[in-house]
Structure formats: C-alpha cells, structure tokens
C-alpha atoms as a PDB file:
ATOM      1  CA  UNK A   1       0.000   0.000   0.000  1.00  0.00           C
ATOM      2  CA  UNK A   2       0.402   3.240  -0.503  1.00  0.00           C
ATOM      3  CA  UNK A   3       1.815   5.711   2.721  1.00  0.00           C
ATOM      4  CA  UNK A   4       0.893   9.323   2.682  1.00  0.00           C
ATOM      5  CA  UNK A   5       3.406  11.416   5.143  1.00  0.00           C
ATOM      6  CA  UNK A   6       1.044  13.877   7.842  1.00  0.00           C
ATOM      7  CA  UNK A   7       4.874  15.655   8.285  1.00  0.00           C
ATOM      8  CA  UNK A   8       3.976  19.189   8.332  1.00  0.00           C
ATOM      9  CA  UNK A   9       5.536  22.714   8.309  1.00  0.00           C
ATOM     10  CA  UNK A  10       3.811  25.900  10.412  1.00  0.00           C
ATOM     11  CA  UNK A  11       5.202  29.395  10.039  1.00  0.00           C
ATOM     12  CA  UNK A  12       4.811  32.329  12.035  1.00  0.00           C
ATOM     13  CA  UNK A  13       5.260  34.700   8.277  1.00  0.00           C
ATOM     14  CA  UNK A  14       1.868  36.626   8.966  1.00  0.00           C
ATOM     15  CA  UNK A  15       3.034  37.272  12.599  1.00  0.00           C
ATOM     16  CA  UNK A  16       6.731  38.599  12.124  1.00  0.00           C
ATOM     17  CA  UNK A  17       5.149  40.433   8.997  1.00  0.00           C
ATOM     18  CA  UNK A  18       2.250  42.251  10.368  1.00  0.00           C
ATOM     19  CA  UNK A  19       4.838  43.631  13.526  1.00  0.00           C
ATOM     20  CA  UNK A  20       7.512  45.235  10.844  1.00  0.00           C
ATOM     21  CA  UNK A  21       3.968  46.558   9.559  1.00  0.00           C
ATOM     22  CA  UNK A  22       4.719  45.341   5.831  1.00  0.00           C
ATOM     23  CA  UNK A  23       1.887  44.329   3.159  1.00  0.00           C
ATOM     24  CA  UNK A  24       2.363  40.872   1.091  1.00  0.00           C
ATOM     25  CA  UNK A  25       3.751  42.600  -1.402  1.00  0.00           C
ATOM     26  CA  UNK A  26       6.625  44.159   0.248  1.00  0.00           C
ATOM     27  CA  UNK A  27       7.762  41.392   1.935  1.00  0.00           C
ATOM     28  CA  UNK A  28       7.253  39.413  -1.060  1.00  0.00           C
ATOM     29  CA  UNK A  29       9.971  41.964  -3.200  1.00  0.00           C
ATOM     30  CA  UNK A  30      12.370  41.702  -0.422  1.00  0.00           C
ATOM     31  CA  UNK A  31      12.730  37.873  -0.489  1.00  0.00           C
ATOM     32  CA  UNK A  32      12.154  37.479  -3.896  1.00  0.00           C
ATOM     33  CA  UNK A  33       9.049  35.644  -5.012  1.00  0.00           C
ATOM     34  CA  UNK A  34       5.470  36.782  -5.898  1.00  0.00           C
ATOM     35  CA  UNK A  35       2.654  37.961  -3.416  1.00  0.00           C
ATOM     36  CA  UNK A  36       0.478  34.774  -3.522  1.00  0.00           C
ATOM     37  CA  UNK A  37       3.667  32.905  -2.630  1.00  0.00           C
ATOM     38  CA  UNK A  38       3.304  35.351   0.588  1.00  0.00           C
ATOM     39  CA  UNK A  39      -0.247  34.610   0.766  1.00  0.00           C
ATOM     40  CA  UNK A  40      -0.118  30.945   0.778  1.00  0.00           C
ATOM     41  CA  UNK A  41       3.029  30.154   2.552  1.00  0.00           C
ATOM     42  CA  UNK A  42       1.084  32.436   5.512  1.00  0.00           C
ATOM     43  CA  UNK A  43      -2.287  30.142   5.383  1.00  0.00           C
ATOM     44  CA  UNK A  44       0.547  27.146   5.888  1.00  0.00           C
ATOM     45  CA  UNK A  45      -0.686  25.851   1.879  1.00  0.00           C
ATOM     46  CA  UNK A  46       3.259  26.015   0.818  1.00  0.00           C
ATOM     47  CA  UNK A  47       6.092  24.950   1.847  1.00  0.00           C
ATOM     48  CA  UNK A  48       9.064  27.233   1.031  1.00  0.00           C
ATOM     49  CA  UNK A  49      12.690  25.991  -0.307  1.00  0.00           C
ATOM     50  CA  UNK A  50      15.611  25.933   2.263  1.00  0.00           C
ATOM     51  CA  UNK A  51      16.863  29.281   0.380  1.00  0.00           C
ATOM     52  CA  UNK A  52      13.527  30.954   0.428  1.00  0.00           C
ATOM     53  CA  UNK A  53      13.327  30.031   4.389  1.00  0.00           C
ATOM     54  CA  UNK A  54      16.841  31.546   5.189  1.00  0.00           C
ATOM     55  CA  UNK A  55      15.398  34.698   3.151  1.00  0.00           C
ATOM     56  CA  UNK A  56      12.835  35.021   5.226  1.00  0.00           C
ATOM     57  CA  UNK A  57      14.509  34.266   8.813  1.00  0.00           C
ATOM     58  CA  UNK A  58      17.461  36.667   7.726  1.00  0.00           C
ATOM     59  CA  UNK A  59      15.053  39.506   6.805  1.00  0.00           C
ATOM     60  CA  UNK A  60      13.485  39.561  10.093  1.00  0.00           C
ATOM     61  CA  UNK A  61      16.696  38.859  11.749  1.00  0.00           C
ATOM     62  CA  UNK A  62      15.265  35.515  13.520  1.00  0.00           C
ATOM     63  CA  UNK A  63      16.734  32.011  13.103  1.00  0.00           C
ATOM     64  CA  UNK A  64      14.618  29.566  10.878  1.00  0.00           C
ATOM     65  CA  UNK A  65      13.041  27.405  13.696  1.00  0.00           C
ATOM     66  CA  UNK A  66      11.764  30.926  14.999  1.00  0.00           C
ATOM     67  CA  UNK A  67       9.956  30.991  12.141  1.00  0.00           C
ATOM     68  CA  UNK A  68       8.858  27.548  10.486  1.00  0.00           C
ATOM     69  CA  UNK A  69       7.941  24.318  12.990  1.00  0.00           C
ATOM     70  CA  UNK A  70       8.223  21.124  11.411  1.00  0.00           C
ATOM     71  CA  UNK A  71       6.261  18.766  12.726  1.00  0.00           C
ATOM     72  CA  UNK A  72       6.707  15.032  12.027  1.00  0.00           C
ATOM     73  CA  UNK A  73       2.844  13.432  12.312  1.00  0.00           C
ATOM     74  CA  UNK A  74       3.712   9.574  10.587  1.00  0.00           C
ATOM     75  CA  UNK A  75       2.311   7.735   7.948  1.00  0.00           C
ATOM     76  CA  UNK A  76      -1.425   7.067   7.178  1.00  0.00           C
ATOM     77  CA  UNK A  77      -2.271   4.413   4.503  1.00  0.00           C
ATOM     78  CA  UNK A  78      -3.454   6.284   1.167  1.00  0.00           C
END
C-alpha cells in the first residue's frame, strides 16, 4: 500500500510580517518571489525551499526554527 506522510511545516510569516507593519507585497519583493507565494506560505498551503526560508529568517533577523515548525505526524495508509 500506498503511505501518505502527515509531516507538516507551520510558520509564524503573517506574525513577524504584520509587527515590521509590511503588506504581502513588500515582503514578497524583499525575499524574492510573488505575493500569492506570501499569501499561501502564511495560510501554511506552501512549503518554502531551504533558500527561500533563510530569506525570510534573515530579513526579520530571527533564526529559521523561529519561524517555520516542522512537525513530524507519521504515515497514514493512502
């Protein structure tokens, strides 16, 4: 059968965003991708790259766990 990972990454990107008072936008042309990357990495729909992650934790001067939680949940039968 079939095994379907529950692993799963949360990020605090809305939080550290909305206290340096920056739209999706902004953020977005610091780091270097589009808005909607912004907008679904912050409803936890997308899981950045390593390099996009270090972006992000450098920007707001934080170290990557600060920011993403990975959380390992198993397998589940698909």
């Amino acid at each position: 059968m079939l095994k379907k990972s529950t692993d799963c990454i949360m990020n605090k990107v809305y939080e550290y965003r909305v206290l340096k008072k920056m739209s999706q936008s902004e953020l977005a042309d610091v780091v270097g991708v589009s808005k909607q990357t912004i907008f679904v990495m912050e409803k936890n729909n997308y899981i950045p790259s390593l390099l996009l992650a270090y972006r992000i934790a450098n920007f707001f001067e934080v170290s990557i766990d600060g920011i993403f939680t990975y959380t390992k949940g198993g397998n589940k039968d698909v």
